[in-house]
N, C-alpha and C. Protein backbone atom coordinates (compact mmCIF):
# COMPACT_ATOMS: atom_id res chain seq x y z
N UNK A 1 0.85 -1.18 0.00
CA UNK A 1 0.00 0.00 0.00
C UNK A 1 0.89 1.24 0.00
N UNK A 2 0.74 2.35 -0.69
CA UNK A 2 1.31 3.45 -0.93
C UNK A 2 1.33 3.96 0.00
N UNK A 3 2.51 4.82 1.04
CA UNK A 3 2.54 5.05 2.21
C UNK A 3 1.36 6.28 2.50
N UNK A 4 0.95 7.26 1.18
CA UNK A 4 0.25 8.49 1.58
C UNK A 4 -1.31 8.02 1.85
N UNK A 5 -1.21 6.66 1.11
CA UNK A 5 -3.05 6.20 1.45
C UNK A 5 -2.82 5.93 2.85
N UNK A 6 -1.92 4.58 3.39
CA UNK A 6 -1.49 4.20 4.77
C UNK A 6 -1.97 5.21 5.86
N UNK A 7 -0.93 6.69 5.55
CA UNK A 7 -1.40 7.49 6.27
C UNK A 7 -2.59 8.20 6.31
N UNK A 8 -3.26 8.45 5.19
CA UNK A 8 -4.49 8.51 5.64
C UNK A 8 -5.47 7.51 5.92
N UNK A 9 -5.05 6.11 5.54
CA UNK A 9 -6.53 4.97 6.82
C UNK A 9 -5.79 5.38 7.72
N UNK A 10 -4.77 5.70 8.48
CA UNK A 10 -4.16 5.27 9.89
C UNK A 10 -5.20 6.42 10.43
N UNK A 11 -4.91 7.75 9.72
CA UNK A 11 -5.73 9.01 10.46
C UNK A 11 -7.19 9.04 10.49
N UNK A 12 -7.91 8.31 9.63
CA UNK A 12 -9.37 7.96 9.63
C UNK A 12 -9.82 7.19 10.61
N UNK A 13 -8.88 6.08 10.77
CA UNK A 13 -9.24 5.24 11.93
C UNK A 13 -8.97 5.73 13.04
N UNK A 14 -7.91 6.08 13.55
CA UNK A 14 -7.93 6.87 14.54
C UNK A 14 -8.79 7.26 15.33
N UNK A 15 -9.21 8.97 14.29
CA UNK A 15 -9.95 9.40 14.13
C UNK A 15 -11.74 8.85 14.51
N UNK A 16 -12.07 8.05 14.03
CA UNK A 16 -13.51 7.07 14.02
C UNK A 16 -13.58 6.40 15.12
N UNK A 17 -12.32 5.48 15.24
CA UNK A 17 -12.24 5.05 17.20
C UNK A 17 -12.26 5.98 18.09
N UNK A 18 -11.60 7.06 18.35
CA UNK A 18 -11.67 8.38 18.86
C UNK A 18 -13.25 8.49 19.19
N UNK A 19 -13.97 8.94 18.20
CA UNK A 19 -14.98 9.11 18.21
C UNK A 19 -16.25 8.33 19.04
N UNK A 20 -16.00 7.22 18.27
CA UNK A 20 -17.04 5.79 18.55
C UNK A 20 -16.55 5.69 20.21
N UNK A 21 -15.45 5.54 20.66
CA UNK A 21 -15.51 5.83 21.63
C UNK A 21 -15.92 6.50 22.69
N UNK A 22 -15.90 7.87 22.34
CA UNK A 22 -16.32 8.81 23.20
C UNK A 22 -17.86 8.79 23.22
N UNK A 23 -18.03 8.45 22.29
CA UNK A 23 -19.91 7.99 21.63
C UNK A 23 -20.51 7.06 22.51
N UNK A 24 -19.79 5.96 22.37
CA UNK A 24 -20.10 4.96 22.92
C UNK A 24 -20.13 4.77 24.65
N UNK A 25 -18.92 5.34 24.93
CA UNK A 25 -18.76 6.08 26.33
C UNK A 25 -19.78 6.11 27.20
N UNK A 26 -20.63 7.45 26.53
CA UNK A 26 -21.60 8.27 27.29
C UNK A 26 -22.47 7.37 28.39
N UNK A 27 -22.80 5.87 27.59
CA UNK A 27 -23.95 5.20 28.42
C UNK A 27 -23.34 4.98 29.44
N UNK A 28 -22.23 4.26 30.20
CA UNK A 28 -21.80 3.90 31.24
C UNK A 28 -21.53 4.83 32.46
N UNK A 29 -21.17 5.82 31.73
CA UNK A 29 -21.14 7.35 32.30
C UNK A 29 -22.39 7.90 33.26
N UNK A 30 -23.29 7.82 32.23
CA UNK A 30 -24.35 8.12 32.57
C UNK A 30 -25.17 7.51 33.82
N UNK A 31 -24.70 6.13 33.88
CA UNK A 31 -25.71 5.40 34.69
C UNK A 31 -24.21 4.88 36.25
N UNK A 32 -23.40 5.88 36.43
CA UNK A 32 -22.50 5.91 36.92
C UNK A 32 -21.38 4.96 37.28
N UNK A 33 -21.57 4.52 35.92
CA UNK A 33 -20.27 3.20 35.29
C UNK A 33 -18.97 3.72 34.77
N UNK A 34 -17.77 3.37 34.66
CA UNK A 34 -16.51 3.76 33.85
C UNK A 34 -16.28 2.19 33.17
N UNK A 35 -15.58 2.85 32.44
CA UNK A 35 -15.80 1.81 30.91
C UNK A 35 -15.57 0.26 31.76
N UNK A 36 -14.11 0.08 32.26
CA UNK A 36 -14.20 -1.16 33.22
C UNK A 36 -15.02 -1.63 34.04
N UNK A 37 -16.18 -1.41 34.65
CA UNK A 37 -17.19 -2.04 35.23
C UNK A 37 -18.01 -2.20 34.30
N UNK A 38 -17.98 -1.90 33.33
CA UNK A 38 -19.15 -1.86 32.08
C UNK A 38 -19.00 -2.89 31.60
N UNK A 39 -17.14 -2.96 31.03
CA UNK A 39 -16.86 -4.26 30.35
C UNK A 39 -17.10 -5.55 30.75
N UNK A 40 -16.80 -5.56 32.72
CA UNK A 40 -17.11 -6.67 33.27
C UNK A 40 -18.35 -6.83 33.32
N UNK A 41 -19.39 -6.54 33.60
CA UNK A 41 -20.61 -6.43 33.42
C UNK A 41 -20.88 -6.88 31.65
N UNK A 42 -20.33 -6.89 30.40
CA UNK A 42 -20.49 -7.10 29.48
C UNK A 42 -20.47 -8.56 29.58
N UNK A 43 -19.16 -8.79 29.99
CA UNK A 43 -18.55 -10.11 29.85
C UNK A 43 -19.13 -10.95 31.03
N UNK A 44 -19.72 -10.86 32.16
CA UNK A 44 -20.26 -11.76 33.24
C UNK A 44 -21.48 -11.86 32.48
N UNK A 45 -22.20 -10.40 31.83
CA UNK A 45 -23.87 -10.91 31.21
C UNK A 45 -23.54 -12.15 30.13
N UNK A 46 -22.46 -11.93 29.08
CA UNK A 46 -22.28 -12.65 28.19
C UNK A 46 -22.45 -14.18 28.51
N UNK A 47 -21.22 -14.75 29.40
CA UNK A 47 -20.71 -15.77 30.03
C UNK A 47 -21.49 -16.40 30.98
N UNK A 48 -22.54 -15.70 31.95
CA UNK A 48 -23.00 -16.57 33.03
C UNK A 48 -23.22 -17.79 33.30
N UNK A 49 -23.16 -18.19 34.17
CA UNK A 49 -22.49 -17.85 35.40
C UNK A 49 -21.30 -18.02 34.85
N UNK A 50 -19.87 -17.26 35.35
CA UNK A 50 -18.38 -17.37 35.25
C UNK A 50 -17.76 -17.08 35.78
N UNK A 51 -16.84 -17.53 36.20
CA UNK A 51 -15.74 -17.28 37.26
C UNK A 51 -14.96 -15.56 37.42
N UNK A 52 -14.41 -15.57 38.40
CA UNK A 52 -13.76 -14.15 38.45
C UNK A 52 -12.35 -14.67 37.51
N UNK A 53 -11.59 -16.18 37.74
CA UNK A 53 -10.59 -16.13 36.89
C UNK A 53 -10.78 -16.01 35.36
N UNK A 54 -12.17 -16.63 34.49
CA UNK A 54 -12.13 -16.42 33.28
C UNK A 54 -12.57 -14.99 32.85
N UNK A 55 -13.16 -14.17 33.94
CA UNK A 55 -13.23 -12.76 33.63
C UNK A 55 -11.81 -12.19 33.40
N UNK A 56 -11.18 -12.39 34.94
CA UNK A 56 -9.47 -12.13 34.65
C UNK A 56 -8.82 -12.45 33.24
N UNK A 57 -9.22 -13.36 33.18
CA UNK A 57 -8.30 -14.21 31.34
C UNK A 57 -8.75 -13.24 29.90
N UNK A 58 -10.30 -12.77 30.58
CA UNK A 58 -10.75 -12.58 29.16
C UNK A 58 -10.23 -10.72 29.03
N UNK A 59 -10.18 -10.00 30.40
CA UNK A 59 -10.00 -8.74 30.37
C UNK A 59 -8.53 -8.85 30.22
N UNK A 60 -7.64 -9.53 30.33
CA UNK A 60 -5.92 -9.69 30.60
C UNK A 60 -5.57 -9.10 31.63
N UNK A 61 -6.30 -9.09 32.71
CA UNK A 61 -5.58 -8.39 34.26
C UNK A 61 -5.59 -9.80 35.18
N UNK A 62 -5.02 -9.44 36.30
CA UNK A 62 -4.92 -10.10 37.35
C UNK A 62 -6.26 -10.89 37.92
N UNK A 63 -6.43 -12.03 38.40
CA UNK A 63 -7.94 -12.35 39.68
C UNK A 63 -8.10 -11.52 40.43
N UNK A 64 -6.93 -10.67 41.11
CA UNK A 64 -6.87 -9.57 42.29
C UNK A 64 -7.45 -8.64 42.06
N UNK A 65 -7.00 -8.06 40.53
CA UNK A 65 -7.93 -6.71 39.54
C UNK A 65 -9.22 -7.22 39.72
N UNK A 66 -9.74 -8.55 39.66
CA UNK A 66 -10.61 -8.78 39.23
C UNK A 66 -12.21 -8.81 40.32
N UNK A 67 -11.64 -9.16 41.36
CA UNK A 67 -11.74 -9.62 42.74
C UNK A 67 -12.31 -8.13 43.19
N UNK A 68 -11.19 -7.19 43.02
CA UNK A 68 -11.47 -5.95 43.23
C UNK A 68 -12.56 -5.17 42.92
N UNK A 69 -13.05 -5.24 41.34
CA UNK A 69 -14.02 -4.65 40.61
C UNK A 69 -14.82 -5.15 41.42
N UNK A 70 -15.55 -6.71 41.16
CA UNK A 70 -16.32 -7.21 41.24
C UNK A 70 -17.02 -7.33 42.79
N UNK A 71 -15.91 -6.95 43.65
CA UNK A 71 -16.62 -6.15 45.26
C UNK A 71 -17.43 -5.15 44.32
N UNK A 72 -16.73 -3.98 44.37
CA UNK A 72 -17.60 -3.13 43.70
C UNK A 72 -18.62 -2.97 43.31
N UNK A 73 -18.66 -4.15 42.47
CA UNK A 73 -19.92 -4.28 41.39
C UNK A 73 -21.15 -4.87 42.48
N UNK A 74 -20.65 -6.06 42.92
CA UNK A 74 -21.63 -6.53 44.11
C UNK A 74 -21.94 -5.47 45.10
N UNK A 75 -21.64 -4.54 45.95
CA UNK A 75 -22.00 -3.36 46.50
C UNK A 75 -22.75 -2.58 45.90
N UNK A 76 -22.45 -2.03 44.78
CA UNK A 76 -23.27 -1.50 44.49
C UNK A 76 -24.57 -2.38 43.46
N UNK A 77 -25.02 -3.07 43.74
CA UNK A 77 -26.15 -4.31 43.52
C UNK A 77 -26.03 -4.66 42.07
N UNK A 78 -25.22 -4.96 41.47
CA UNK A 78 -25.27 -5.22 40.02
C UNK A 78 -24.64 -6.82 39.66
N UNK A 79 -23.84 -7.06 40.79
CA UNK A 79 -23.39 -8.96 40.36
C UNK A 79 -23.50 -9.59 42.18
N UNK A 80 -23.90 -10.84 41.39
CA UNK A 80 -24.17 -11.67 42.89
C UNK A 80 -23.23 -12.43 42.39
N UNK A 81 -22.05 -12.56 43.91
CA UNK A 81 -21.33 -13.77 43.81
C UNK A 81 -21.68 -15.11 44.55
N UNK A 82 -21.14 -16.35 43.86
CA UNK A 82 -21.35 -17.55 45.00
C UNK A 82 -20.07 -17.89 44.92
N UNK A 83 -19.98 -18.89 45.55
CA UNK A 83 -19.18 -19.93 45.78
C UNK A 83 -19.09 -21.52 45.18
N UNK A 84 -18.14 -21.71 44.26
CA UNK A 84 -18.69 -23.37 44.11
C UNK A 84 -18.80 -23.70 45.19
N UNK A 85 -19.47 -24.80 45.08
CA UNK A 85 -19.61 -25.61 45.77
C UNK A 85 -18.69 -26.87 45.65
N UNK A 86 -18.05 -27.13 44.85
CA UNK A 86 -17.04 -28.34 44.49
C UNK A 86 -15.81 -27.89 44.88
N UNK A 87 -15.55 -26.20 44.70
CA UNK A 87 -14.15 -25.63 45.08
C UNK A 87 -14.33 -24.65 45.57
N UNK A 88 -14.47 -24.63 47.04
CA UNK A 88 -15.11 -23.16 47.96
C UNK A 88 -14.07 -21.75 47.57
N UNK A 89 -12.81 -22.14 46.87
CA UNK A 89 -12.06 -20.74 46.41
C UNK A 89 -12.35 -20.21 45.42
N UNK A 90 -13.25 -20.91 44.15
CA UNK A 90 -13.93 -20.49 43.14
C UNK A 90 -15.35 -19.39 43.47
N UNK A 91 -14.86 -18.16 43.02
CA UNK A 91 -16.34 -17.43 43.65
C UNK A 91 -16.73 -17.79 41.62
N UNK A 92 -18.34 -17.72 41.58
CA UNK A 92 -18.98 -18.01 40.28
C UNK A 92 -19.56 -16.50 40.64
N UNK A 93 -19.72 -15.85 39.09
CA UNK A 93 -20.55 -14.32 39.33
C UNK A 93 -21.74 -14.34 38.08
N UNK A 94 -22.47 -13.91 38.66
CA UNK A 94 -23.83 -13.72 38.03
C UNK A 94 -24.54 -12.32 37.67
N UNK A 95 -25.22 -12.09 37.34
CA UNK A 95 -25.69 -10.36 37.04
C UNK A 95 -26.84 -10.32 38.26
N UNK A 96 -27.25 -9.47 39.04
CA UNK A 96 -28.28 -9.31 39.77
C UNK A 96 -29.42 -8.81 38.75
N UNK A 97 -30.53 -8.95 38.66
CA UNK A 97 -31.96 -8.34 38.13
C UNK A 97 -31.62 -6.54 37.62
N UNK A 98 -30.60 -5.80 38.91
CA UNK A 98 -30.23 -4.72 38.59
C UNK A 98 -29.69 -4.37 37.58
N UNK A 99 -28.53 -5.55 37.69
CA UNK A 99 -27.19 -5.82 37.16
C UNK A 99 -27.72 -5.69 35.31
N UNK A 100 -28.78 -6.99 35.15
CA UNK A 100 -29.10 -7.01 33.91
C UNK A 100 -30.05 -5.93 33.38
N UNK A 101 -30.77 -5.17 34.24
CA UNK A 101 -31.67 -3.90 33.30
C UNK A 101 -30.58 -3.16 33.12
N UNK A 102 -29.72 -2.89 34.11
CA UNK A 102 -28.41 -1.79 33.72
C UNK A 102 -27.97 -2.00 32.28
N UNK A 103 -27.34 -3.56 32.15
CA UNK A 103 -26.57 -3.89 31.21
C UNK A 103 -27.14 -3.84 29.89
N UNK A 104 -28.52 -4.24 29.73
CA UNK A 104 -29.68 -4.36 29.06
C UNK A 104 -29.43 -2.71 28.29
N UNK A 105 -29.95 -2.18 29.00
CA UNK A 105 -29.70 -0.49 28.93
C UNK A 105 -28.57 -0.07 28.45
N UNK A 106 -27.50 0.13 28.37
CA UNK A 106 -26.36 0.28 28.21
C UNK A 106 -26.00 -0.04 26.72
N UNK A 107 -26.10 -1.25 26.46
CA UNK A 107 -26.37 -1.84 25.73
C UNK A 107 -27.17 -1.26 24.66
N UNK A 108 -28.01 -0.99 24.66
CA UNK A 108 -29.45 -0.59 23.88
C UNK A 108 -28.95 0.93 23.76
N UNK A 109 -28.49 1.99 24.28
CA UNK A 109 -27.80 2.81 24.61
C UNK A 109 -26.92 3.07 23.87
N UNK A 110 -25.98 2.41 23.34
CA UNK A 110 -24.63 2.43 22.69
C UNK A 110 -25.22 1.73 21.22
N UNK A 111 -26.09 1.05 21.28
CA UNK A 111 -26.89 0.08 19.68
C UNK A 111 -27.07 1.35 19.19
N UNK A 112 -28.03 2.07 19.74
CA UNK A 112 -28.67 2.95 19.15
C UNK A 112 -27.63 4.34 18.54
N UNK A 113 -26.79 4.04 19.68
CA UNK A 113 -25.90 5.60 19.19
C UNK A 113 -25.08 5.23 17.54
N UNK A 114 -24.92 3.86 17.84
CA UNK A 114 -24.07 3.51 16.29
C UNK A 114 -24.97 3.47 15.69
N UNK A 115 -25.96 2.88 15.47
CA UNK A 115 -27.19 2.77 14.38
C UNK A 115 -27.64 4.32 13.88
N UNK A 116 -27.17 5.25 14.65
CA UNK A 116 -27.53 6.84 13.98
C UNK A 116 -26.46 7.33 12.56
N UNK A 117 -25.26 6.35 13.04
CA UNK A 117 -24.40 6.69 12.15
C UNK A 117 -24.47 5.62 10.97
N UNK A 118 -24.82 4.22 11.40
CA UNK A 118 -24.79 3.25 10.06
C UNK A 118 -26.27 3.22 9.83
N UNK A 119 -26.75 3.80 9.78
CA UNK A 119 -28.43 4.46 9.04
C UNK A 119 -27.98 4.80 7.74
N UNK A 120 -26.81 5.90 7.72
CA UNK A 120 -26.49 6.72 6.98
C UNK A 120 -25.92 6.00 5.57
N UNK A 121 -25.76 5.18 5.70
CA UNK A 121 -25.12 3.69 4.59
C UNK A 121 -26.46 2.86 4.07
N UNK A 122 -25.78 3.14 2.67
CA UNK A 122 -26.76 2.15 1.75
C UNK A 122 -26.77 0.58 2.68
N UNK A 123 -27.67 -0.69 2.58
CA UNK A 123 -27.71 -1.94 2.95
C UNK A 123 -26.06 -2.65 1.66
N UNK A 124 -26.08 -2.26 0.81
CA UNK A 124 -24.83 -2.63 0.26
C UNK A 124 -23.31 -1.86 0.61
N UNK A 125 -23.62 -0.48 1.01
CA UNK A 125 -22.05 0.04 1.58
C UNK A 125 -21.85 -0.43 3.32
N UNK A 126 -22.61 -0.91 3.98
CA UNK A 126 -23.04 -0.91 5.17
C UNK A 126 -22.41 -3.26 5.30
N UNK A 127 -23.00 -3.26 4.19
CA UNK A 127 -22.32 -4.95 4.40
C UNK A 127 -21.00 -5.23 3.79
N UNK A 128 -20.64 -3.98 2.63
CA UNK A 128 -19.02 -4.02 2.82
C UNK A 128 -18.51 -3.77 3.59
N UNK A 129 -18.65 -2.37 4.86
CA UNK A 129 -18.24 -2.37 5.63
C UNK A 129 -17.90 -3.44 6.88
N UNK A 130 -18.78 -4.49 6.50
CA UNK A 130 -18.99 -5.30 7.49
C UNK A 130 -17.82 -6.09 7.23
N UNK A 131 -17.88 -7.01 5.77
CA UNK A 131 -17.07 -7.66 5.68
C UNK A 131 -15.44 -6.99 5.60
N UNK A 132 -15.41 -5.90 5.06
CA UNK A 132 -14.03 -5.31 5.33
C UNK A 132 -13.12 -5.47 6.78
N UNK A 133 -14.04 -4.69 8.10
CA UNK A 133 -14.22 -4.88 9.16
C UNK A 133 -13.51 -6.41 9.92
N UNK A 134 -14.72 -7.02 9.25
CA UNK A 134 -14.40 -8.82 9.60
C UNK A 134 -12.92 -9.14 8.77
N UNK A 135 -12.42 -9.06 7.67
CA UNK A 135 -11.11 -9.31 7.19
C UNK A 135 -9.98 -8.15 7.86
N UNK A 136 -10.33 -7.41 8.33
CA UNK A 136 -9.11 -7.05 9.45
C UNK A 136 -8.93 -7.61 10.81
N UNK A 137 -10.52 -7.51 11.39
CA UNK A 137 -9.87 -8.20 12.54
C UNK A 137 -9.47 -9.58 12.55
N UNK A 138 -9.40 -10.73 11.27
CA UNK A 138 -9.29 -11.41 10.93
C UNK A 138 -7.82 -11.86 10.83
N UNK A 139 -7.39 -11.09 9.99
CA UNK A 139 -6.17 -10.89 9.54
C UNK A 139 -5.29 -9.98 10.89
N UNK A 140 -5.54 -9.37 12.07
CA UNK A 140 -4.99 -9.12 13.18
C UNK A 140 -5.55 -10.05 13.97
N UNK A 141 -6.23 -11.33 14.08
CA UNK A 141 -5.99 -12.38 14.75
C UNK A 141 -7.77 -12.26 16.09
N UNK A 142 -8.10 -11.10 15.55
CA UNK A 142 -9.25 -11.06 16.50
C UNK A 142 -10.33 -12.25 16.12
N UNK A 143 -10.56 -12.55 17.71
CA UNK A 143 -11.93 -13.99 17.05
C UNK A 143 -12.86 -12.78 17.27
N UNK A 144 -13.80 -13.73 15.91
CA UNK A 144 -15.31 -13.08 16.49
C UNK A 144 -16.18 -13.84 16.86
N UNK A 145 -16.96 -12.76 17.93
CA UNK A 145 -17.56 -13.66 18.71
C UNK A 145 -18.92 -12.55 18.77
N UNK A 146 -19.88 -13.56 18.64
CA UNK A 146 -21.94 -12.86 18.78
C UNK A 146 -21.55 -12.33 20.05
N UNK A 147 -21.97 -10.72 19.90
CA UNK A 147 -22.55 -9.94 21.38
C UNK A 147 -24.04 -10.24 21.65
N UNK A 148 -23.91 -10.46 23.10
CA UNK A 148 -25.33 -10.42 23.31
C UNK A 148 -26.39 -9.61 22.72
């Protein structure tokens, strides 16, 4: 690729993550989340019931990081932890009723904020984008995986 196109996808993308981010942001914000309790909360709704270590594995931090949030999260009423029962050091985490209208919300929240912008795309520029999309993170090794 010709280095002057290079530099301009590098600055578009950027640019668009920048954005989508800060876009996307707002819901967690709002409902007095920061992006990391959001994510865990993404990934415990996804997974349930699941451990604090495969949360740890899937965010790449510590059980301790993990352990940490997830007080948090349980205090303020959004995940119920247990305990196996086969291995009393295994806590299992679940979403509380709270936990899931929050996430539910949030969710629906951030759908909607992107759907204002891919409205704006024909059903044929909108499924290249898709597949384009899918052959990068492809080709950088990302699995894909169905969001709730």
């Amino acid at each position: 690729m010709r280095s002057d196109k290079l530099a301009h996808l590098e600055e578009l993308m950027i640019k668009c993550a920048r954005k989508l981010e800060e876009e996307l942001a707002v819901g967690p914000h709002d409902m007095g989340l920061s992006s990391a309790p959001f994510l865990m909360l993404r990934l415990v709704g996804r997974y349930e019931p699941t451990t604090v270590s495969e949360v740890a594995e899937a965010l790449d931090v510590t059980p301790s990081a993990i352990t940490s949030l997830s007080d948090r999260l349980v205090r303020a009423g959004f995940l119920s932890p247990t305990r196996k029962e086969s291995d009393r050091r295994v806590v299992v985490l679940t979403l509380t009723p709270q936990g899931r209208e929050t996430l539910d919300e949030l969710l629906k929240t951030r759908r909607l904020r992107l759907a204002s912008y891919l409205e704006q795309f024909s059903q044929e520029d909108l499924s290249a984008l898709i597949r384009v999309v899918e052959r990068l993170a492809s080709v950088m090794g990302i699995a894909h995986q169905n969001n709730p």
